[in-house]
N, C-alpha and C. Protein backbone atom coordinates (compact mmCIF):
# COMPACT_ATOMS: atom_id res chain seq x y z
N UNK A 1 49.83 179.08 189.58
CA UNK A 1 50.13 180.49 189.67
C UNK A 1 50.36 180.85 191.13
N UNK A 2 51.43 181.43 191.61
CA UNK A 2 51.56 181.69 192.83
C UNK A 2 50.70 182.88 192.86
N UNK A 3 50.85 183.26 194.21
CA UNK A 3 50.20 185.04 194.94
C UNK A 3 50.78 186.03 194.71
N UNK A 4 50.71 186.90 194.37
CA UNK A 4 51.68 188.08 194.22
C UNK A 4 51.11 189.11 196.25
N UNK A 5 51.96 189.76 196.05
CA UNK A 5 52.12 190.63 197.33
C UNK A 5 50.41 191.48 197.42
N UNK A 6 50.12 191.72 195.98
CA UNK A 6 48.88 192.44 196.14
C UNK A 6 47.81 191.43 196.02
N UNK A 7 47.54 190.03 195.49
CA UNK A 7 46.26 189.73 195.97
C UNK A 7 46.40 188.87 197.02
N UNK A 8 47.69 188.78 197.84
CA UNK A 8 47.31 188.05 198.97
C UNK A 8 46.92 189.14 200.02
N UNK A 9 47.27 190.57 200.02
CA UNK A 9 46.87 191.39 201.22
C UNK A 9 45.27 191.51 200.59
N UNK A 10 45.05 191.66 199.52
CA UNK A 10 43.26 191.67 199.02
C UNK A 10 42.71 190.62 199.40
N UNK A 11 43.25 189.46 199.22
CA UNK A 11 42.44 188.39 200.44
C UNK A 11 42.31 188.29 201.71
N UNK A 12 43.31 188.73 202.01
CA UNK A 12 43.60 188.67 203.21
C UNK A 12 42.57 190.08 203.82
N UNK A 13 42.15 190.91 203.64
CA UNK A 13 41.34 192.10 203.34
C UNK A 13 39.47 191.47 203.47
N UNK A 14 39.50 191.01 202.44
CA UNK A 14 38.42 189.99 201.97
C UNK A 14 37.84 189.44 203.40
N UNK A 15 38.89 188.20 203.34
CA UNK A 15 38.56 187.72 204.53
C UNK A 15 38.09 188.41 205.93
N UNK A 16 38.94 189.02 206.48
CA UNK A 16 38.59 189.75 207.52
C UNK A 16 37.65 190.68 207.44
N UNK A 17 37.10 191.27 206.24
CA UNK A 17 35.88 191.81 206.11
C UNK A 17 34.20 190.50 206.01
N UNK A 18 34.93 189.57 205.85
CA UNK A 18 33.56 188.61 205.76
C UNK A 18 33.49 188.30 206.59
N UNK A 19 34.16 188.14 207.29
CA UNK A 19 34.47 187.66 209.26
C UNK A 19 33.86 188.67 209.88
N UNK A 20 34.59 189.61 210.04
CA UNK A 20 33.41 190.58 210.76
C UNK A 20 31.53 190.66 209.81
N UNK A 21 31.48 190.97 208.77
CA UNK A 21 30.37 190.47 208.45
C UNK A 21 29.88 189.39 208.95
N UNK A 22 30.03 188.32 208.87
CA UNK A 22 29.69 187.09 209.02
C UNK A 22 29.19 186.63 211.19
N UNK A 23 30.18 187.19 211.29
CA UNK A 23 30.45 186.92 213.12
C UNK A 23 30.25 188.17 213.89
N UNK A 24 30.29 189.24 213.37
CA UNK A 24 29.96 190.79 213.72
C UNK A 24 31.66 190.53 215.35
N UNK A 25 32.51 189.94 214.37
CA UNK A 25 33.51 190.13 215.44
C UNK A 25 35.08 190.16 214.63
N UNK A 26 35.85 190.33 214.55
CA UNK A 26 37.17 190.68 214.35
C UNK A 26 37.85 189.10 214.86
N UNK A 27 38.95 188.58 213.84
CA UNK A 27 40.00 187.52 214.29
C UNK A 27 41.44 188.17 214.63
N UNK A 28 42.00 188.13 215.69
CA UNK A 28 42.99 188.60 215.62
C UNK A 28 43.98 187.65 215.52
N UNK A 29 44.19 186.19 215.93
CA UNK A 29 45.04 185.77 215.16
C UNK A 29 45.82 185.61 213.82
N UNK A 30 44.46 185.84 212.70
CA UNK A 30 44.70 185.62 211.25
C UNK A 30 45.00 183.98 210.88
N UNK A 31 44.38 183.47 212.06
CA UNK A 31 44.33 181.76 211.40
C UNK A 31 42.70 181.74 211.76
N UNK A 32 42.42 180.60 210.92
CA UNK A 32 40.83 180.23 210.95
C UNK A 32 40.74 178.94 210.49
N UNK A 33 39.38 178.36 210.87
CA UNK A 33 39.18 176.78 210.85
C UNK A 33 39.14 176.30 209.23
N UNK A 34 40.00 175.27 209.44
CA UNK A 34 39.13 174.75 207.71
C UNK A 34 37.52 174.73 207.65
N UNK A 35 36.69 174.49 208.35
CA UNK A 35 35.79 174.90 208.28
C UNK A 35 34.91 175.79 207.97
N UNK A 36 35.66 176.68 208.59
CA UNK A 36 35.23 178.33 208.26
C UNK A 36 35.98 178.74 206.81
N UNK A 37 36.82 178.26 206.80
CA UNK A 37 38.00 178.76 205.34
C UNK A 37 36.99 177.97 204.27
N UNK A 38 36.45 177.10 204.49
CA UNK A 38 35.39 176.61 203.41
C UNK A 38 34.46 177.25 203.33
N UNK A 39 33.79 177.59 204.56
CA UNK A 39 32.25 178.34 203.95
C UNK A 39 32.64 179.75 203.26
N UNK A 40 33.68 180.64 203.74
CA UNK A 40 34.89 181.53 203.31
C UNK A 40 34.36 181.13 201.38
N UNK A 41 35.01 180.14 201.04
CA UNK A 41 35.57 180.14 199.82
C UNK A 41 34.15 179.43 198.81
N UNK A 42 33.28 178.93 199.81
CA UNK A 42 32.09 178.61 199.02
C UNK A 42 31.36 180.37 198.47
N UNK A 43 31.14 181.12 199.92
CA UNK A 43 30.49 182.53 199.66
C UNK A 43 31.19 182.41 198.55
N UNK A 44 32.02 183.01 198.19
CA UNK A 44 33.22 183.66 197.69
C UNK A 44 32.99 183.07 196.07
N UNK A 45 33.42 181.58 196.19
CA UNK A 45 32.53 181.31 194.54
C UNK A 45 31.12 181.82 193.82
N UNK A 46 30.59 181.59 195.10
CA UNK A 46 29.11 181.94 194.62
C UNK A 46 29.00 183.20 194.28
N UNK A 47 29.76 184.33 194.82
CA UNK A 47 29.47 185.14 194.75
C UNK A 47 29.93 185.71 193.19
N UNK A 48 31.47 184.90 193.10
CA UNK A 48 31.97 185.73 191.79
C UNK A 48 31.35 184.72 190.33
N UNK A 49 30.94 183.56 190.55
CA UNK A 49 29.57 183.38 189.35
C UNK A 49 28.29 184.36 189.63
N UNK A 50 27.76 184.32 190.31
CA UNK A 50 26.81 185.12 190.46
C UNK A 50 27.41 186.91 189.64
N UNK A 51 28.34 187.29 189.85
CA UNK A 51 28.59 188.77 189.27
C UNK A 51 29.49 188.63 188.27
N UNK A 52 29.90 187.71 188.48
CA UNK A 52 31.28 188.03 187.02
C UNK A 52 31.17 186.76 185.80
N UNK A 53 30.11 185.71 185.76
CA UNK A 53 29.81 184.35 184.97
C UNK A 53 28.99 184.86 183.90
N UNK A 54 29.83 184.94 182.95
CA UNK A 54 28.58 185.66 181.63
C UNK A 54 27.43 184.64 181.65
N UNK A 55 27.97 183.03 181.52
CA UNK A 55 26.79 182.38 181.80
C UNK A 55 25.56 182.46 182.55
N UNK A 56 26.19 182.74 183.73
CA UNK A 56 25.23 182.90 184.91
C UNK A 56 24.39 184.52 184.96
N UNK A 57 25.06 185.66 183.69
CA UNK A 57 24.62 187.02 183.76
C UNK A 57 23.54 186.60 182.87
N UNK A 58 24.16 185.83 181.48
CA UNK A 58 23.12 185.44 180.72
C UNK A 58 21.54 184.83 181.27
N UNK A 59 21.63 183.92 181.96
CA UNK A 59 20.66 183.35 182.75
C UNK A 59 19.99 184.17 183.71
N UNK A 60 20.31 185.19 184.16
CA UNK A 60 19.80 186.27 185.09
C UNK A 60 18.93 187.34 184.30
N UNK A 61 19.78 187.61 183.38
CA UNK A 61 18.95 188.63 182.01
C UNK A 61 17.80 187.76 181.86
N UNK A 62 17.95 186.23 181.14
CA UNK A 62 16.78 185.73 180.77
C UNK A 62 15.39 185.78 181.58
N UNK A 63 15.89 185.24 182.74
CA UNK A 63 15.03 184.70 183.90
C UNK A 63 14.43 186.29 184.19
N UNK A 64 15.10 187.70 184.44
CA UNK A 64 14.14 188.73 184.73
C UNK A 64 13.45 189.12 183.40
N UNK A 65 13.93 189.03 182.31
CA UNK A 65 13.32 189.30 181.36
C UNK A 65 11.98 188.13 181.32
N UNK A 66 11.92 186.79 181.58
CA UNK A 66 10.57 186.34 181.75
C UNK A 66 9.73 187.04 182.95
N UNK A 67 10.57 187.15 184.23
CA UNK A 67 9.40 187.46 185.27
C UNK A 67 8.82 188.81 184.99
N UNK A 68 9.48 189.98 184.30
CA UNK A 68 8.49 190.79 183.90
C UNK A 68 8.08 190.67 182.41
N UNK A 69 7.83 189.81 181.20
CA UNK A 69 6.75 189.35 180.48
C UNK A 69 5.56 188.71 181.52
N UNK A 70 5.86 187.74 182.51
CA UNK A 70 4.88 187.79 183.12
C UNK A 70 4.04 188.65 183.69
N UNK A 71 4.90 189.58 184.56
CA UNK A 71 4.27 190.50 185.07
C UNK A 71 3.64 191.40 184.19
N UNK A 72 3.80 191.26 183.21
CA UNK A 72 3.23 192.68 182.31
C UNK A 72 2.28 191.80 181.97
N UNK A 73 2.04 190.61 181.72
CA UNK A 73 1.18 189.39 180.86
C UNK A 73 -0.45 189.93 182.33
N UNK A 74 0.02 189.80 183.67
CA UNK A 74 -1.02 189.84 184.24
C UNK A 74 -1.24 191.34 184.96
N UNK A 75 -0.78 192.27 184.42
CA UNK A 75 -1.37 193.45 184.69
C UNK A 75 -1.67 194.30 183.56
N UNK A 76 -1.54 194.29 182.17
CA UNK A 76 -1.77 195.09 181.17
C UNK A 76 -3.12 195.41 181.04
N UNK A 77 -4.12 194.91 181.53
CA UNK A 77 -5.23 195.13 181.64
C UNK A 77 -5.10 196.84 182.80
N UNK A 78 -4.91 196.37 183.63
CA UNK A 78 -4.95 197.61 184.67
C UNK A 78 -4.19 198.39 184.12
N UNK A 79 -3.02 198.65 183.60
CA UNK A 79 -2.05 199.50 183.14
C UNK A 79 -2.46 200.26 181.90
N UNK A 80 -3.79 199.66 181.12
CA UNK A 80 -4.04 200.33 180.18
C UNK A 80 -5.61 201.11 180.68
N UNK A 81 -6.09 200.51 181.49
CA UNK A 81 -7.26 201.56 182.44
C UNK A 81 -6.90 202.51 182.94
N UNK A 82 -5.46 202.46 183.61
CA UNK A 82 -4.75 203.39 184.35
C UNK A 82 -4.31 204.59 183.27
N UNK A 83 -3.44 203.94 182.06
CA UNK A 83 -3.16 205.01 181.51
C UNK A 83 -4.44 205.49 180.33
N UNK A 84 -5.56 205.31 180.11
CA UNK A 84 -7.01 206.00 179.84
C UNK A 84 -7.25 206.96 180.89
N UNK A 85 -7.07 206.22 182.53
CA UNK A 85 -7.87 207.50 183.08
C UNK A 85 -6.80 208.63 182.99
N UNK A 86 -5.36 208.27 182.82
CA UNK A 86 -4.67 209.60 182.52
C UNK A 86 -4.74 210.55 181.76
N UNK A 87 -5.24 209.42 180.36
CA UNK A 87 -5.45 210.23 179.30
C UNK A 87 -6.58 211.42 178.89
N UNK A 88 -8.00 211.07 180.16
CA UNK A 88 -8.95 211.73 180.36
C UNK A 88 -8.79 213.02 181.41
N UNK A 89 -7.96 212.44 182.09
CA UNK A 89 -8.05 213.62 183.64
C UNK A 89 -6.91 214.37 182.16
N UNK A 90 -5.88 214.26 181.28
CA UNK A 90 -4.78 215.23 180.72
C UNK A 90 -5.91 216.20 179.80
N UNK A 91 -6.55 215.69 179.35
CA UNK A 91 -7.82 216.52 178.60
C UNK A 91 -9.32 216.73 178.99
N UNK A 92 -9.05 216.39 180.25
CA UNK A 92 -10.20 217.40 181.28
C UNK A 92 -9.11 218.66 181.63
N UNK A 93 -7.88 218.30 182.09
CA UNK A 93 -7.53 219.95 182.45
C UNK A 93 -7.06 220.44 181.23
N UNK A 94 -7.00 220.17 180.29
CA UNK A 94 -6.43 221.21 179.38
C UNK A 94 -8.05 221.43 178.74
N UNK A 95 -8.74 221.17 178.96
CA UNK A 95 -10.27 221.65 178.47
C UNK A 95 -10.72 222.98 179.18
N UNK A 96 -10.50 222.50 180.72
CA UNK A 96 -10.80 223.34 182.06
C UNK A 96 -9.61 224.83 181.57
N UNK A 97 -8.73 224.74 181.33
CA UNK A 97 -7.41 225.81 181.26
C UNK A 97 -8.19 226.16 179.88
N UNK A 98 -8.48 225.86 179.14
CA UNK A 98 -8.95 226.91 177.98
C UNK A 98 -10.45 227.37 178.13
N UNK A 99 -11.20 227.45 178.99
CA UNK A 99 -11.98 227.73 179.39
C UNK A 99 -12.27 229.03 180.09
């Protein structure tokens, strides 16, 4: 598939926004090292599995959906003390107000 006119100026966009990100400096030639054009295109994968890979969304859902079963696994104890003492201080003042 060749480039069309609009996603080569969006790369081209891209790029020079990760460059200054990256280097906190501006290229004004518009050439860059294979080197750099690699770490360029590694971010750049990673980034669009990471946001756009149903696989990889799937696996993200899973994985937070375990770390908070965990987290709820080791605080439900406190969370249900917590919401008792709410439930006491909500009918101490409505005791106090009809009073």
């Amino acid at each position: 598939m060749a480039m069309n006119a609009d996603i080569t100026e969006k790369l081209d966009s891209l790029l020079n926004a990760w460059v200054i990100e990256r280097y906190k400096a501006t290229n004004s030639t518009g050439t860059y090292s294979n080197r750099m054009l690699t770490e360029f295109a590694e971010e750049i994968i990673s980034w669009l599995f990471h946001w756009h890979s149903a696989e990889d969304r799937e696996e993200t859902t899973h994985q937070e959906q375990d770390d908070f079963d965990r987290w709820m696994e080791a605080n439900i104890d406190q969370l249900a003390e917590e919401d008792e003492e709410y439930r006491l201080h909500q009918l101490n003042a409505k005791k106090h107000r009809l009073n």
